[in-house]
Each structure stands twice: as C-alpha cells, then as structure tokens.
N, C-alpha and C. Protein backbone atom coordinates (compact mmCIF):
# COMPACT_ATOMS: atom_id res chain seq x y z
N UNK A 1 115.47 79.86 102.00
CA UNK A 1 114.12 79.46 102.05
C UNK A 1 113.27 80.11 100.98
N UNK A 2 111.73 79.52 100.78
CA UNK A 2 110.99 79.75 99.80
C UNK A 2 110.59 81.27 100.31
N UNK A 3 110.18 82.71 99.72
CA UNK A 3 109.80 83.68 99.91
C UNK A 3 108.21 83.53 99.82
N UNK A 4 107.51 84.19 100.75
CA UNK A 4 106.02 84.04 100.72
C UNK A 4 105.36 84.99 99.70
N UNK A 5 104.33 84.24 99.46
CA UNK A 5 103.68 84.76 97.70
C UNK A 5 103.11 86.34 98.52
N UNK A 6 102.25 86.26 99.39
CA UNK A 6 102.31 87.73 99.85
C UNK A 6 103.59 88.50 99.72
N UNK A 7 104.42 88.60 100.06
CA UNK A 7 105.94 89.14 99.89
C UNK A 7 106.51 89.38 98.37
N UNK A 8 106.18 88.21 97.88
CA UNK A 8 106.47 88.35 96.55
C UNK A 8 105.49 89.39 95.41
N UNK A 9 103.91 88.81 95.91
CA UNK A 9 103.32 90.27 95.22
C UNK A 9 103.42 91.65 95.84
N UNK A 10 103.53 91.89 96.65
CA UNK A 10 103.97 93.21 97.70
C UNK A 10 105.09 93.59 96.75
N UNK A 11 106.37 92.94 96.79
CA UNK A 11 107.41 93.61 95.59
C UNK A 11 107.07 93.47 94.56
N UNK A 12 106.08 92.97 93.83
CA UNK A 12 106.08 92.97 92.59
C UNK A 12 105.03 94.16 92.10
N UNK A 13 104.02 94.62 93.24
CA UNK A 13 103.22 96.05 92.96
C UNK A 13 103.95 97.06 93.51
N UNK A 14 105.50 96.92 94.20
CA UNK A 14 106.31 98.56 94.39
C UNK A 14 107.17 98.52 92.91
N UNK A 15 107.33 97.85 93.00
CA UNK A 15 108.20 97.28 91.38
C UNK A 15 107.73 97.87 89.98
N UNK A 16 105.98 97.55 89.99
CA UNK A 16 105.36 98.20 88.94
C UNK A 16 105.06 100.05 88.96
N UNK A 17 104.64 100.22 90.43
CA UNK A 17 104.38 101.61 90.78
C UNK A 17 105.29 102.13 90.49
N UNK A 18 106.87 102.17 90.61
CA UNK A 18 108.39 102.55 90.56
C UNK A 18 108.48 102.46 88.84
N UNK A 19 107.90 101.43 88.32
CA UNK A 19 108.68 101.46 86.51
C UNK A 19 107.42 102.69 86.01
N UNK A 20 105.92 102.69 86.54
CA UNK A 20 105.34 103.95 86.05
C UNK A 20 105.22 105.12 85.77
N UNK A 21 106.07 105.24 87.43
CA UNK A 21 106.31 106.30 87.69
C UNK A 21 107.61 106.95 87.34
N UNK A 22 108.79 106.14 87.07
CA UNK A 22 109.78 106.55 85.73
C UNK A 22 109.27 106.48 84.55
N UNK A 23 108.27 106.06 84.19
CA UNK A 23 107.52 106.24 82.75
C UNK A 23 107.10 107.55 82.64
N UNK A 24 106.33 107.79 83.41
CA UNK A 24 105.61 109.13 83.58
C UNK A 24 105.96 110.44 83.73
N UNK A 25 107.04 109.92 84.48
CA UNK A 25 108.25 111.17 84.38
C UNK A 25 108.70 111.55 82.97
N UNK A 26 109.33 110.58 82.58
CA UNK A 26 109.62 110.49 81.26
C UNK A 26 108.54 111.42 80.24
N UNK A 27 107.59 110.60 80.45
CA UNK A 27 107.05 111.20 79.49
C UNK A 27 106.74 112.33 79.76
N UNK A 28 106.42 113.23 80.60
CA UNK A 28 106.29 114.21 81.29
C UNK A 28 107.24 115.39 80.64
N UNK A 29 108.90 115.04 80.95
CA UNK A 29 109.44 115.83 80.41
C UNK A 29 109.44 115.86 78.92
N UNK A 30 108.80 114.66 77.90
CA UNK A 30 108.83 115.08 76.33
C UNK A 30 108.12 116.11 76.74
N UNK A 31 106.77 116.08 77.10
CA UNK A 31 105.40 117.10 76.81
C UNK A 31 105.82 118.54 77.50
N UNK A 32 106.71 118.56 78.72
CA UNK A 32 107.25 120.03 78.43
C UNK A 32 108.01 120.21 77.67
N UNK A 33 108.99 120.03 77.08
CA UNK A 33 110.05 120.41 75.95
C UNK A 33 108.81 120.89 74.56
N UNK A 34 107.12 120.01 74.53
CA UNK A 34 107.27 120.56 73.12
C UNK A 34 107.79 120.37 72.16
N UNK A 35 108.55 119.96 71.75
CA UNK A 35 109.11 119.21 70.74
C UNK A 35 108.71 118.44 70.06
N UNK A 36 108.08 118.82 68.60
CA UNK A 36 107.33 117.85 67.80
C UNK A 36 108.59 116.53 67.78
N UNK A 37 107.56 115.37 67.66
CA UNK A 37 107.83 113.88 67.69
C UNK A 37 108.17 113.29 66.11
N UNK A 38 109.37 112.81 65.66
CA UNK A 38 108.62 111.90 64.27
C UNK A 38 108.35 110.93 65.04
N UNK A 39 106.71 110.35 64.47
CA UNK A 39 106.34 108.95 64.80
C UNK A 39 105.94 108.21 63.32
N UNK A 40 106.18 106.92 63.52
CA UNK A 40 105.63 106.45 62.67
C UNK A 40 104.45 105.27 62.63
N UNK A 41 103.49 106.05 61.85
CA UNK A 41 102.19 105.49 61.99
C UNK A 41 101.99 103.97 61.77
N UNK A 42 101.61 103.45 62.64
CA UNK A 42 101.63 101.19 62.70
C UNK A 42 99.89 100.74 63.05
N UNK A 43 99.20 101.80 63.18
CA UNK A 43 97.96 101.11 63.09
C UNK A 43 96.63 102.32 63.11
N UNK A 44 95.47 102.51 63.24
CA UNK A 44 94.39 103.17 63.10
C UNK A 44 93.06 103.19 63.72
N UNK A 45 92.50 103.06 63.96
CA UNK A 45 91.39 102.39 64.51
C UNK A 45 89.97 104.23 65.00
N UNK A 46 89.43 104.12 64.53
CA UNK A 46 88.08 104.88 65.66
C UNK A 46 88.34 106.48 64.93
N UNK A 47 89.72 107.04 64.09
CA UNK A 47 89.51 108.02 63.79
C UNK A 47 90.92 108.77 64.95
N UNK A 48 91.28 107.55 65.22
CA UNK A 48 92.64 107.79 66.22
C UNK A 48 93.83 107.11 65.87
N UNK A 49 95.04 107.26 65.55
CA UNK A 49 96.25 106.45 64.94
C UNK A 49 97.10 106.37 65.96
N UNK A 50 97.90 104.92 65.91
CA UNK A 50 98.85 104.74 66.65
C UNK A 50 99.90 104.61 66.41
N UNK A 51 101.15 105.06 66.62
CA UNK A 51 102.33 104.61 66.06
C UNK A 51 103.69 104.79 67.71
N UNK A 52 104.73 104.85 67.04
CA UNK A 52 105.89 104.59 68.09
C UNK A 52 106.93 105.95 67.61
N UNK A 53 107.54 106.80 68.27
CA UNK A 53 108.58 107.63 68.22
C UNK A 53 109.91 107.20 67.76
N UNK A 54 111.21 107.78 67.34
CA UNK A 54 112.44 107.14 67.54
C UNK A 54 112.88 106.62 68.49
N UNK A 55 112.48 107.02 70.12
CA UNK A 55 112.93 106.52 71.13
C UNK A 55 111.85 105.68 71.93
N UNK A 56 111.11 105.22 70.98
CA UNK A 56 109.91 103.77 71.62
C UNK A 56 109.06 104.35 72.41
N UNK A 57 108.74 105.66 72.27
CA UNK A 57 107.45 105.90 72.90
C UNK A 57 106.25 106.03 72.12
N UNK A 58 105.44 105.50 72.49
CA UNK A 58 103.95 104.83 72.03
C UNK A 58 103.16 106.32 72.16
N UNK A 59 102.62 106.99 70.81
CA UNK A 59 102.04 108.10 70.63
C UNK A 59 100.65 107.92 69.84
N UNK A 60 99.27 108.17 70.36
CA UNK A 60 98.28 107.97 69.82
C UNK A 60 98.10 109.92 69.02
N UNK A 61 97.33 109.97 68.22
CA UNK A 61 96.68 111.13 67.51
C UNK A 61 95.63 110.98 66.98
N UNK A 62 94.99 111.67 66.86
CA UNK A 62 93.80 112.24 65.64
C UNK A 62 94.55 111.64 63.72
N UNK A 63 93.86 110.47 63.53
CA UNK A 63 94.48 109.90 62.05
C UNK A 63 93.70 108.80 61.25
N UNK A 64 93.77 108.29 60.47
CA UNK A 64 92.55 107.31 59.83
C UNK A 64 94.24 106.33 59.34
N UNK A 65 93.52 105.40 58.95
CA UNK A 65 94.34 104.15 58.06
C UNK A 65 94.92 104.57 56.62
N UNK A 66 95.25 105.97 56.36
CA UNK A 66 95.60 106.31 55.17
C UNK A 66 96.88 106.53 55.48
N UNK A 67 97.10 106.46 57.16
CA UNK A 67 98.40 107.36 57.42
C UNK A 67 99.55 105.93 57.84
N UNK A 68 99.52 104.62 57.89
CA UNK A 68 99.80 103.61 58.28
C UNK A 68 100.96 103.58 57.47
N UNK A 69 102.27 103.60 58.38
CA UNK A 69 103.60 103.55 57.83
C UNK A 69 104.37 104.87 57.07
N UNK A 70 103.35 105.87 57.03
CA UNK A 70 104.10 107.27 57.24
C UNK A 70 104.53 107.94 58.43
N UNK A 71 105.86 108.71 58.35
CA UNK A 71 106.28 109.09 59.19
C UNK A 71 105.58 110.53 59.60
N UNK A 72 104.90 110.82 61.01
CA UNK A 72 104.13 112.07 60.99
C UNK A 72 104.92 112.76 61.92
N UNK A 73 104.93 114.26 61.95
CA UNK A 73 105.54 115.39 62.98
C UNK A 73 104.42 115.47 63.83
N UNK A 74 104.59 115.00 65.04
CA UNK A 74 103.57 114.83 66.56
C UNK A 74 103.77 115.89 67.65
N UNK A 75 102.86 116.79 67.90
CA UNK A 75 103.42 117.77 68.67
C UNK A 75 102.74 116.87 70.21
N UNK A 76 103.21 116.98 71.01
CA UNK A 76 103.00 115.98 72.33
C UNK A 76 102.30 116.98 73.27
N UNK A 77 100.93 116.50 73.68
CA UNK A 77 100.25 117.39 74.45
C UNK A 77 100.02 116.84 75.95
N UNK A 78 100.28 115.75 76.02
CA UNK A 78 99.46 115.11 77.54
C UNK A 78 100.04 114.04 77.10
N UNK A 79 99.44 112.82 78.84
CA UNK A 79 100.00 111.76 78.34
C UNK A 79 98.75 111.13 78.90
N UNK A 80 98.49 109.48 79.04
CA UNK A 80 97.61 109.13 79.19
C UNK A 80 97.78 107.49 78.87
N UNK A 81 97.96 106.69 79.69
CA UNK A 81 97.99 104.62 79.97
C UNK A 81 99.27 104.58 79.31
N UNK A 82 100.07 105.91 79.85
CA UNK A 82 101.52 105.03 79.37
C UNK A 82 102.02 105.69 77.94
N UNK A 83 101.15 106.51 77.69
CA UNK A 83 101.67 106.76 76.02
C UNK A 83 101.64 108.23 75.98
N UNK A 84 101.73 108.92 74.80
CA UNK A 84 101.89 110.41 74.56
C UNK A 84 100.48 110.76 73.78
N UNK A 85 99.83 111.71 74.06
CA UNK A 85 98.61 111.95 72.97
C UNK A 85 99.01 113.20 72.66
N UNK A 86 98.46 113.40 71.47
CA UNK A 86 99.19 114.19 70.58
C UNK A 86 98.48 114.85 69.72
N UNK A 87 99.22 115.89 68.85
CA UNK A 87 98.07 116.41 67.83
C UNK A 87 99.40 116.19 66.35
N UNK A 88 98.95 115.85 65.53
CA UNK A 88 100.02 115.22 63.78
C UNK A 88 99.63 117.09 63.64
N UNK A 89 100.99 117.30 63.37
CA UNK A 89 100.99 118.98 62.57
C UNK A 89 102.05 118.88 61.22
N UNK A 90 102.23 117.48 60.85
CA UNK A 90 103.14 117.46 59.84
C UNK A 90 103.58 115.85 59.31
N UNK A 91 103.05 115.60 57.71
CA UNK A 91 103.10 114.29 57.61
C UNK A 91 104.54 114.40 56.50
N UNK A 92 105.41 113.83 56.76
CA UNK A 92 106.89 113.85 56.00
C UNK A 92 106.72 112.65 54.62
C-alpha cells in the first residue's frame, strides 16, 4: 500500500536530523585535531571567501576576490550551517 505523506515527512525530518548530525560530528572532530586545511578558494563575497577542502568540506574565511582559485592553509576554528569557519594562515 501507498505510505501516508505524514509518515513519509516524519522519516524524511529523522533522516535529515541523522545526516546533520553525522555532519557535525564530522566536522567537529576536524576543529579538534587543528589541523590546518588546504582549501581552495571558488568564490568571495562581503570580505569573506569560500572555498572546499580535499575532502569536500565547505570552509568560509576572512578573504577578498584576489584569493579565487588559490590554494590557502585554513586553520579550522568552529563550525557553523554545515561548513568550517576558519582563519587563512597560509596562501601556497
């Protein structure tokens, strides 16, 4: 039989809470390790840069549009909508 749309969004918000909360973890343990990040810088905006890690995590910093497609050393301080915020202590 057809599953009821209540039922169906009910699993589909434990579903999302569950992939966050392995996100968060995740990211959790970069920011204790410490471990500067290479990211590489893909966009800019406000005086804040965005780019992606080797292992696809989405890292914002302190950066302007000069830095777009250089690879920067990201030391990982917090996290925040899913991503890593960071401070650039090294542009390669």
């Amino acid at each position: 039989g057809q599953i009821p749309d209540a039922v169906k969004r009910e699993r589909s918000e434990r579903l999302i809470g569950l992939s966050h909360s392995v996100r968060d973890g995740r990211l959790d343990r970069v920011i204790s390790r410490s471990t500067p990040l290479p990211v590489i810088c893909e966009s800019a905006r406000g005086g804040r840069a965005i780019g992606h890690s080797d292992s696809y995590i989405e890292v914002a910093f302190d950066g302007d549009e000069s830095l777009i497609g250089s690879e920067i050393l990201v030391e990982p301080l917090s996290r925040e909508d899913g991503k890593i915020i960071g401070k650039a202590i090294k542009c390669k």
